[in-house]
N, C-alpha and C. Protein backbone atom coordinates (compact mmCIF):
# COMPACT_ATOMS: atom_id res chain seq x y z
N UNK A 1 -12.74 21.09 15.10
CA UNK A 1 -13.11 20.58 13.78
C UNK A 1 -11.88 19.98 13.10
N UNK A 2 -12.41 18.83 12.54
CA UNK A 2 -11.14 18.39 11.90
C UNK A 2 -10.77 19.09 10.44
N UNK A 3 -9.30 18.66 10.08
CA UNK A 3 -8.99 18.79 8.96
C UNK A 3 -8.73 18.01 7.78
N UNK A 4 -8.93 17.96 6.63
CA UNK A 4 -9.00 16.84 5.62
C UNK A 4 -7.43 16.15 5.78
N UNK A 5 -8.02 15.27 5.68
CA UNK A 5 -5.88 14.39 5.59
C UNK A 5 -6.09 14.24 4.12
N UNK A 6 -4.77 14.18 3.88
CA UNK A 6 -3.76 14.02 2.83
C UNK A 6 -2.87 12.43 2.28
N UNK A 7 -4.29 11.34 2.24
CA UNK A 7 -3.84 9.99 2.09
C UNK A 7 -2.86 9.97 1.32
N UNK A 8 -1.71 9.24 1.22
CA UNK A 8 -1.22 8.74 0.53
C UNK A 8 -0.29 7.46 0.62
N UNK A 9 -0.98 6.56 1.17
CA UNK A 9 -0.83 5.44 1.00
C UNK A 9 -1.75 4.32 1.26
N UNK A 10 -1.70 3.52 0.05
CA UNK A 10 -3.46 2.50 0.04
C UNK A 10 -2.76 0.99 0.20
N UNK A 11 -2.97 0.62 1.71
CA UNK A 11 -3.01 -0.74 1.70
C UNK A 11 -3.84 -1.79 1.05
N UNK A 12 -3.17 -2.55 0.13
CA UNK A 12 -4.37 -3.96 -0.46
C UNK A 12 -4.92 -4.50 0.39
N UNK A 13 -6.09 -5.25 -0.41
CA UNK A 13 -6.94 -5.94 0.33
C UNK A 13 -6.17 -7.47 1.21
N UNK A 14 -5.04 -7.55 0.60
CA UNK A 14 -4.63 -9.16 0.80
C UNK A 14 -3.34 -8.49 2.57
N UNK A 15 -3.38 -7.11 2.84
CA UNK A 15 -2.97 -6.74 4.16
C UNK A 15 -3.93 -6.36 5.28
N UNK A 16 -5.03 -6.38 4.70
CA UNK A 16 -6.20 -5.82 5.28
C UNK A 16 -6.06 -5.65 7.03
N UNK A 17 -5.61 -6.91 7.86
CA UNK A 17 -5.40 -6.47 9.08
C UNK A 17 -4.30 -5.43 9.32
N UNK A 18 -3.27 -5.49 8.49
CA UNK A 18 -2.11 -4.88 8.76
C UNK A 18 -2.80 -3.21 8.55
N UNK A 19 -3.93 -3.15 7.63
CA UNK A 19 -4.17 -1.65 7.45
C UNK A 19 -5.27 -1.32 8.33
N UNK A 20 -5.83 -2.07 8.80
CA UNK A 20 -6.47 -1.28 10.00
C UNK A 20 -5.92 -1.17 10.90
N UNK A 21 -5.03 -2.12 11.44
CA UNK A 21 -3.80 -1.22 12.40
C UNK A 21 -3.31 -0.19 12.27
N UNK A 22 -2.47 0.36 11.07
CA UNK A 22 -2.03 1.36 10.41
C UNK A 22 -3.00 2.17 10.52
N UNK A 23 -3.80 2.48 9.84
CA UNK A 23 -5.23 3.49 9.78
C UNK A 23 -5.62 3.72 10.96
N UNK A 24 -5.36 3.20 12.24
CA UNK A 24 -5.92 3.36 13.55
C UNK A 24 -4.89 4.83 13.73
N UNK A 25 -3.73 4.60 13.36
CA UNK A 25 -2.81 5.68 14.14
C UNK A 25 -2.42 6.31 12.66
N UNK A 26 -2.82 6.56 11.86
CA UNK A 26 -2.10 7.35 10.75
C UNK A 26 -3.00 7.62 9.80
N UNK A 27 -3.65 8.92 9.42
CA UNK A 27 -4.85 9.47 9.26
C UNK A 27 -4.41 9.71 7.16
N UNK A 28 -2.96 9.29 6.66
CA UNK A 28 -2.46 8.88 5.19
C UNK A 28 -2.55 7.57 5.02
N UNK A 29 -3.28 6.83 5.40
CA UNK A 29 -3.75 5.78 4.99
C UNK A 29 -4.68 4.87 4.77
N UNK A 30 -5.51 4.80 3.30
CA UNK A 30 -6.68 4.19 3.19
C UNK A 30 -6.44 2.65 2.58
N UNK A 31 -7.47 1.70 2.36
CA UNK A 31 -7.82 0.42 2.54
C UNK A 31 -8.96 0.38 1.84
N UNK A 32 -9.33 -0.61 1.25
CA UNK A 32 -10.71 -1.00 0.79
C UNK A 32 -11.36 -1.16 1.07
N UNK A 33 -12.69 -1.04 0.74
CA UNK A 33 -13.55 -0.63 2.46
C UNK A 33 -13.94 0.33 3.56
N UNK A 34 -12.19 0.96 3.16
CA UNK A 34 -12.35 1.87 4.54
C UNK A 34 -13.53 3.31 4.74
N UNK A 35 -14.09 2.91 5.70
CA UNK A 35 -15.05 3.99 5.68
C UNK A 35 -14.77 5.22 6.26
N UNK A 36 -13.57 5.91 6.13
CA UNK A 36 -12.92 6.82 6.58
C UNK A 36 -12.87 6.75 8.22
N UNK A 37 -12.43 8.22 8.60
CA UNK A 37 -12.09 8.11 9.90
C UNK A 37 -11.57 9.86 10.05
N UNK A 38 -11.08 9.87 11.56
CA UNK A 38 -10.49 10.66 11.84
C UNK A 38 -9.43 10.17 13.10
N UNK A 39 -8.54 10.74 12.45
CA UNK A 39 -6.92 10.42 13.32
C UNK A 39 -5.88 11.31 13.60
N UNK A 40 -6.06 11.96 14.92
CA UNK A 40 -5.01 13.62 14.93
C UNK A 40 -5.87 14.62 14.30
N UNK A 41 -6.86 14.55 14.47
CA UNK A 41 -7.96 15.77 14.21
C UNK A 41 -7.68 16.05 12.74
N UNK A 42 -7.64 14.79 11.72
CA UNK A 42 -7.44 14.85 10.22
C UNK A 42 -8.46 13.51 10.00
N UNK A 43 -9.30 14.02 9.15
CA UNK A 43 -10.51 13.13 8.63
C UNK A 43 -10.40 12.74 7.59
N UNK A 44 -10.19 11.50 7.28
CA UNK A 44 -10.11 10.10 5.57
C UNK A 44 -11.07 10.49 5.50
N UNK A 45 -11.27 10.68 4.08
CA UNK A 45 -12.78 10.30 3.42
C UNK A 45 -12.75 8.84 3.33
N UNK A 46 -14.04 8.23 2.94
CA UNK A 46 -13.81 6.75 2.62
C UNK A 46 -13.09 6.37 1.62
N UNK A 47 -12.81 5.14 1.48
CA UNK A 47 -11.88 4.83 0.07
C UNK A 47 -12.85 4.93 -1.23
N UNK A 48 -11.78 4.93 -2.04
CA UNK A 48 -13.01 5.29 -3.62
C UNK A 48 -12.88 3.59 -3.82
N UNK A 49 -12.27 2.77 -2.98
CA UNK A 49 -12.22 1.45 -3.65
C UNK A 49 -12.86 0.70 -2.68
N UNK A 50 -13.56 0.22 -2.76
CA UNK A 50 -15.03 -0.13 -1.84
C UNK A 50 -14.99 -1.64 -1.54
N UNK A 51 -14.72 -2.49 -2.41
CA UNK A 51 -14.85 -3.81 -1.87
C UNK A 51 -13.04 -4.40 -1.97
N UNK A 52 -12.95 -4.97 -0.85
CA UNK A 52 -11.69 -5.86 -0.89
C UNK A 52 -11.60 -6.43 -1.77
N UNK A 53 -12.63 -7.30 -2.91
CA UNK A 53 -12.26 -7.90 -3.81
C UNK A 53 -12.61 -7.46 -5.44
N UNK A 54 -11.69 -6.24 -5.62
CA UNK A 54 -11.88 -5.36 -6.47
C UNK A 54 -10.78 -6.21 -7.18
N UNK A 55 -10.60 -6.27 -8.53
CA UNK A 55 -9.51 -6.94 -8.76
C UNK A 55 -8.47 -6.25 -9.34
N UNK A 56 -7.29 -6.60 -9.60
CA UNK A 56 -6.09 -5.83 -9.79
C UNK A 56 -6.32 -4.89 -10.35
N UNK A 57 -6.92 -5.48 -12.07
CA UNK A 57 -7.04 -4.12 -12.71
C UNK A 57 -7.91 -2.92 -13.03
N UNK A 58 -8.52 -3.33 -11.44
CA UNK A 58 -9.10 -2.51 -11.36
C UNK A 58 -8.61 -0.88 -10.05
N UNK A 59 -8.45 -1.74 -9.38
CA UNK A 59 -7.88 -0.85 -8.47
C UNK A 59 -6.56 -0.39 -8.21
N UNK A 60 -5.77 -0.86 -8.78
CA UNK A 60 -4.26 -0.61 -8.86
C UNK A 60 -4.20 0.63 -9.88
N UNK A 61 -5.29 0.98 -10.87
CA UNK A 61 -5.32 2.17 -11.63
C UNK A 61 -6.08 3.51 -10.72
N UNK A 62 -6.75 3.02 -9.61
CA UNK A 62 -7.46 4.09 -8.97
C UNK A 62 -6.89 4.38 -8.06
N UNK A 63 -5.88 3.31 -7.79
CA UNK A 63 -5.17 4.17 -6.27
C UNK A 63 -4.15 4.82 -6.74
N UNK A 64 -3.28 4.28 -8.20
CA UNK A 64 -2.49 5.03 -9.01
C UNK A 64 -2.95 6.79 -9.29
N UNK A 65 -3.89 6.58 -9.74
CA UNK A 65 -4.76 7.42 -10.41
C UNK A 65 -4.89 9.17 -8.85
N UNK A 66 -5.10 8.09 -7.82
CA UNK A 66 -4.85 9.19 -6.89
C UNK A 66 -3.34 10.27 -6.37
N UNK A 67 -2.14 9.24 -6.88
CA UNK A 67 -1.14 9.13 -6.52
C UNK A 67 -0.88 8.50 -5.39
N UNK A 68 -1.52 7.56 -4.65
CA UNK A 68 -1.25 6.69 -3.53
C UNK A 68 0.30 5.69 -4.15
N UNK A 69 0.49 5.20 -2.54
CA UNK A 69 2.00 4.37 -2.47
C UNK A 69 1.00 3.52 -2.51
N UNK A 70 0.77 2.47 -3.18
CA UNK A 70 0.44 0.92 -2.56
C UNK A 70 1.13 -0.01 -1.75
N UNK A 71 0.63 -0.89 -0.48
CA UNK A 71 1.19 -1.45 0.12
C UNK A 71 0.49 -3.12 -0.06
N UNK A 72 1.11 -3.85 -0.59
CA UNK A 72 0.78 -4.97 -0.68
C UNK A 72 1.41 -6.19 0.11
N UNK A 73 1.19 -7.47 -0.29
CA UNK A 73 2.01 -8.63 0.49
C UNK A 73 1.97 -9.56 -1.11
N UNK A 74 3.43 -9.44 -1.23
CA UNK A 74 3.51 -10.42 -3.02
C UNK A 74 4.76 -10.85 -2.68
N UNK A 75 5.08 -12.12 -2.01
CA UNK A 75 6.48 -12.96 -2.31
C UNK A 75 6.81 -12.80 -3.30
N UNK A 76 6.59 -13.31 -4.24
CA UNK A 76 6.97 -13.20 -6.08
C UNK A 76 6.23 -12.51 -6.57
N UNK A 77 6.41 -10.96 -6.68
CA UNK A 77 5.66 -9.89 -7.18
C UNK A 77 6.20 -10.10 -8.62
N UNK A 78 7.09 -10.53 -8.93
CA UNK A 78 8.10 -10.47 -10.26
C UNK A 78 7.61 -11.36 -10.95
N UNK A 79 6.70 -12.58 -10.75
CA UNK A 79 6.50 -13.91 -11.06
C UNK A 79 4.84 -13.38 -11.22
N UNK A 80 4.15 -12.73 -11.24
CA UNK A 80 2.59 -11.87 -11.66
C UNK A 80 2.60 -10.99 -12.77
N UNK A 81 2.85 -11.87 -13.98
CA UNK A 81 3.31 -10.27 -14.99
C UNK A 81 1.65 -9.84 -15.12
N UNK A 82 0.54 -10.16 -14.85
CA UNK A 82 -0.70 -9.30 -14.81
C UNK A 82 -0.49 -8.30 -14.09
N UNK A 83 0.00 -8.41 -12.52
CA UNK A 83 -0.07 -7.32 -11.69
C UNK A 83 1.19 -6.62 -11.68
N UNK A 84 2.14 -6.80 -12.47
CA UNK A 84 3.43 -6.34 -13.01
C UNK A 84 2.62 -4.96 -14.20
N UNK A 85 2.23 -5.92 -15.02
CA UNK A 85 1.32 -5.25 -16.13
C UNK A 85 0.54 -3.92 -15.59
N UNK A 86 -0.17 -3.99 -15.04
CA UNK A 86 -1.20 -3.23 -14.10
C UNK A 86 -0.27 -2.24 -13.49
N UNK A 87 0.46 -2.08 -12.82
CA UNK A 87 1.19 -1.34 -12.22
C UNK A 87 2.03 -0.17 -13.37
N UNK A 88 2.58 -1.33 -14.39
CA UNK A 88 3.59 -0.51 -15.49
C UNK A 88 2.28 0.45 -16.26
N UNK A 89 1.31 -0.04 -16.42
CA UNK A 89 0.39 0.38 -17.18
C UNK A 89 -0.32 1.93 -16.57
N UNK A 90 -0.14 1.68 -15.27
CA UNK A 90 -0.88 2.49 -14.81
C UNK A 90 0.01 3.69 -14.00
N UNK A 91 1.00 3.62 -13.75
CA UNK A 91 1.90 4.63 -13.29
C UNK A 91 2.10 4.85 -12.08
N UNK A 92 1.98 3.44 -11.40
CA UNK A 92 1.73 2.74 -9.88
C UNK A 92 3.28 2.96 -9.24
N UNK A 93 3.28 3.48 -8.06
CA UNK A 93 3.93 3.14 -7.62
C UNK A 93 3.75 1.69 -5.97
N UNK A 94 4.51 0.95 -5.83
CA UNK A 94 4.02 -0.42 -4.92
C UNK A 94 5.49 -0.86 -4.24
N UNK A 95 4.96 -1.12 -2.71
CA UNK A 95 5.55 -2.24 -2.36
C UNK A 95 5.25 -3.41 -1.73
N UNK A 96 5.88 -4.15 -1.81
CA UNK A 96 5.44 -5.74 -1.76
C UNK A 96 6.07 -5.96 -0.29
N UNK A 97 5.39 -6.35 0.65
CA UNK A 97 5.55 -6.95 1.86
C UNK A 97 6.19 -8.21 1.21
N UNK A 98 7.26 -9.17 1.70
CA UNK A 98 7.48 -9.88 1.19
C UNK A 98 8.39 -11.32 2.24
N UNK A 99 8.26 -12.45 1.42
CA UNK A 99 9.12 -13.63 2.36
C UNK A 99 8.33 -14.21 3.56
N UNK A 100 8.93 -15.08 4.49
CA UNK A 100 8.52 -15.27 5.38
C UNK A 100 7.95 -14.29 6.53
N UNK A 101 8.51 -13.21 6.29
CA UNK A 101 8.76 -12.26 7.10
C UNK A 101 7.07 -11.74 7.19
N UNK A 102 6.32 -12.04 6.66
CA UNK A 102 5.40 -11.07 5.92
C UNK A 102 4.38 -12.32 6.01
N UNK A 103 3.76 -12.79 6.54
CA UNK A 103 2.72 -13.60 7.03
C UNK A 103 1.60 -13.23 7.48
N UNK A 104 1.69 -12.59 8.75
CA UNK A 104 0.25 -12.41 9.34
C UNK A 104 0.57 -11.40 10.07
N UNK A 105 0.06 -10.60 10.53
CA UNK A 105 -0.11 -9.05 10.73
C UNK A 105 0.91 -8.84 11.73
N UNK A 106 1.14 -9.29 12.49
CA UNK A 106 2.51 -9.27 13.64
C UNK A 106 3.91 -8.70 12.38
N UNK A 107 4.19 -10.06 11.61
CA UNK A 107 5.16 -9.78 11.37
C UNK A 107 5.05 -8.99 9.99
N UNK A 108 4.09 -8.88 9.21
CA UNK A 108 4.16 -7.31 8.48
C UNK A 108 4.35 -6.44 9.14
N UNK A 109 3.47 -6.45 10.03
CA UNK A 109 3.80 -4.77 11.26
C UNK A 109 5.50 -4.66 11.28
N UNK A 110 6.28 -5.76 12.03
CA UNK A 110 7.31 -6.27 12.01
C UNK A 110 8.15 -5.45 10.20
N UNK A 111 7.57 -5.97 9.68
CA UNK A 111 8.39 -5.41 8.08
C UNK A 111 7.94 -4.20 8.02
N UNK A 112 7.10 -3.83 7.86
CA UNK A 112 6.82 -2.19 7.57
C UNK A 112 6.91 -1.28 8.85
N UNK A 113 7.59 -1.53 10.05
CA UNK A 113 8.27 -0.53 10.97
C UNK A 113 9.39 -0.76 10.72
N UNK A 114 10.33 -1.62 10.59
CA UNK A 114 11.57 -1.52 10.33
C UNK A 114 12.52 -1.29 8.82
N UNK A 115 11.31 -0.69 7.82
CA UNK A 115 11.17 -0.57 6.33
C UNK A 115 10.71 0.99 6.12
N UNK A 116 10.07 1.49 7.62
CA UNK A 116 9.27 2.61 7.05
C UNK A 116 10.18 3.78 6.05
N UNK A 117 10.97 4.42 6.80
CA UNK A 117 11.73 5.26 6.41
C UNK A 117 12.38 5.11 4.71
N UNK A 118 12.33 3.80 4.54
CA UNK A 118 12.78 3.70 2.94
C UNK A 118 11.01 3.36 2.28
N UNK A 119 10.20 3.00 2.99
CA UNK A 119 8.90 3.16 2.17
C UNK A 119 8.06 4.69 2.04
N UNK A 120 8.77 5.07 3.04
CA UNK A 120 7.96 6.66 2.99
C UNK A 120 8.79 7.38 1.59
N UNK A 121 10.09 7.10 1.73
CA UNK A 121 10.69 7.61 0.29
C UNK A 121 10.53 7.41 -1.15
N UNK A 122 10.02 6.09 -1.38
CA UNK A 122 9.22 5.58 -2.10
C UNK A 122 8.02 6.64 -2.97
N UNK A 123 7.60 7.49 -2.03
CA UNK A 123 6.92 8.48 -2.72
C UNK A 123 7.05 9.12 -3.57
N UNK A 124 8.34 9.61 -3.31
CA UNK A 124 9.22 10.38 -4.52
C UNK A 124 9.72 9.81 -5.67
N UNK A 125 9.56 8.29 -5.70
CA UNK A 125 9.96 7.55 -6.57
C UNK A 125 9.36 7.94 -8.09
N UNK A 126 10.08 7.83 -8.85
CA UNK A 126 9.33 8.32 -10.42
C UNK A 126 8.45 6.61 -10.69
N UNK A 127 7.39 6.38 -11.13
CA UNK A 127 6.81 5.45 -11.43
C UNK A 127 7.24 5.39 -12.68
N UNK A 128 6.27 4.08 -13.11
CA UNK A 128 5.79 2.80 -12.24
C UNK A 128 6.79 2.28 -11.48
N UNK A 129 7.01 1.66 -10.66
CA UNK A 129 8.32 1.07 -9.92
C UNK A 129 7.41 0.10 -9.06
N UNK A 130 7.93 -0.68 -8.72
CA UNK A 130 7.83 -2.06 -7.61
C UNK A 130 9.13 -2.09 -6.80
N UNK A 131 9.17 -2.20 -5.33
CA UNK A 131 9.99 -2.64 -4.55
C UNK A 131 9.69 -3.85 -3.37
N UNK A 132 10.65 -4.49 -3.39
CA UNK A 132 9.91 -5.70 -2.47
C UNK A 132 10.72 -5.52 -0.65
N UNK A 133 10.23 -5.62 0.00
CA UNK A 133 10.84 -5.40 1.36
C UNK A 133 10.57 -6.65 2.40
N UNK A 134 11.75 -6.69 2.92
CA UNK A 134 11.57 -7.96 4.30
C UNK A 134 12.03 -7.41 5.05
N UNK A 135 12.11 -7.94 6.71
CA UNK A 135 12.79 -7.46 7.57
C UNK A 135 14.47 -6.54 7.49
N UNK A 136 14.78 -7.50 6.14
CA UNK A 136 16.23 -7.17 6.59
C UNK A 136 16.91 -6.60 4.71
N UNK A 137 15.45 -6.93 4.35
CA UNK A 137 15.77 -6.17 2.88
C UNK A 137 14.99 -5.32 2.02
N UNK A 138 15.31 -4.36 1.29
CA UNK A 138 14.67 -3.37 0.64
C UNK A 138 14.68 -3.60 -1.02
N UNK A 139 14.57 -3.87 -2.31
CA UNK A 139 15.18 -3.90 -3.14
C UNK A 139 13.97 -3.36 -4.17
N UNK A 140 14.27 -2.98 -5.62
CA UNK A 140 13.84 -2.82 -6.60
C UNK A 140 13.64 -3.62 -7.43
N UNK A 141 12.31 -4.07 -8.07
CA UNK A 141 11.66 -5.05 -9.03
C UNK A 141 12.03 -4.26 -10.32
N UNK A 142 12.79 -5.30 -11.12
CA UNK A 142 12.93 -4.66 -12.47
C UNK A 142 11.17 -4.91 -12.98
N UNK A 143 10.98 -3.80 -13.28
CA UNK A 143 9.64 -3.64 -14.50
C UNK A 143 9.68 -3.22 -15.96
């Protein structure tokens, strides 16, 4: 019998391939849509955020609201003061897949394996906070 997992981290809708990869092998991570699962004998419930095209302010307060990491893809996350807004507002913590680097599911995979270890820390981060990550960089979004 499985055991409940312990999500805590919600890929956006705009990574969506990158999180069903992820979600295949890592039983802390839900998606929009996702109709749960079981991974390592630990069972997701489904997501409480149901359609990919939920819009910011809507779901950036519910995955907040859970304490999820958000994982997004925002070149100019800094240049969105709505979803800047949304985040400060809501006590979000996020990071932004970001740059060239961060295209199409290869090379996110690509950014968020060679990022993990400073995105898993991220958890501990006191919110709201934004950080943007590329292959070869990690940094903090003033909010």
């Amino acid at each position: 019998m499985a055991k409940p997992a312990d999500v805590r981290f919600y890929f956006d809708a705009d990574v969506l391939g990158l999180a069903k990869v992820i979600s295949s092998l890592r039983s802390d991570v839900t998606f929009p849509g996702d109709s749960g699962g079981t991974v390592h004998k630990r069972e997701r419930p489904a997501c409480t955020i149901a359609d990919p095209a939920t819009r910011d302010e809507v779901w950036i307060p519910e995955a907040a609201s859970h304490g999820w990491l958000i994982v997004t893809r925002d070149s100019k996350i800094q240049d969105h003061p709505a979803e800047v807004s949304a985040v400060r507002a809501a006590g979000a913590r996020m990071v932004a897949l970001a740059g060239k680097d961060a295209v199409g599911v290869w090379q996110q995979l690509e950014v968020l394996m060679t990022q993990w270890r400073r995105i898993e820390r991220c958890l501990e981060a006191v919110s709201p906070c934004i950080f943007t990550a590329t292959r070869t960089t990690f940094r903090d979004v003033p909010i």
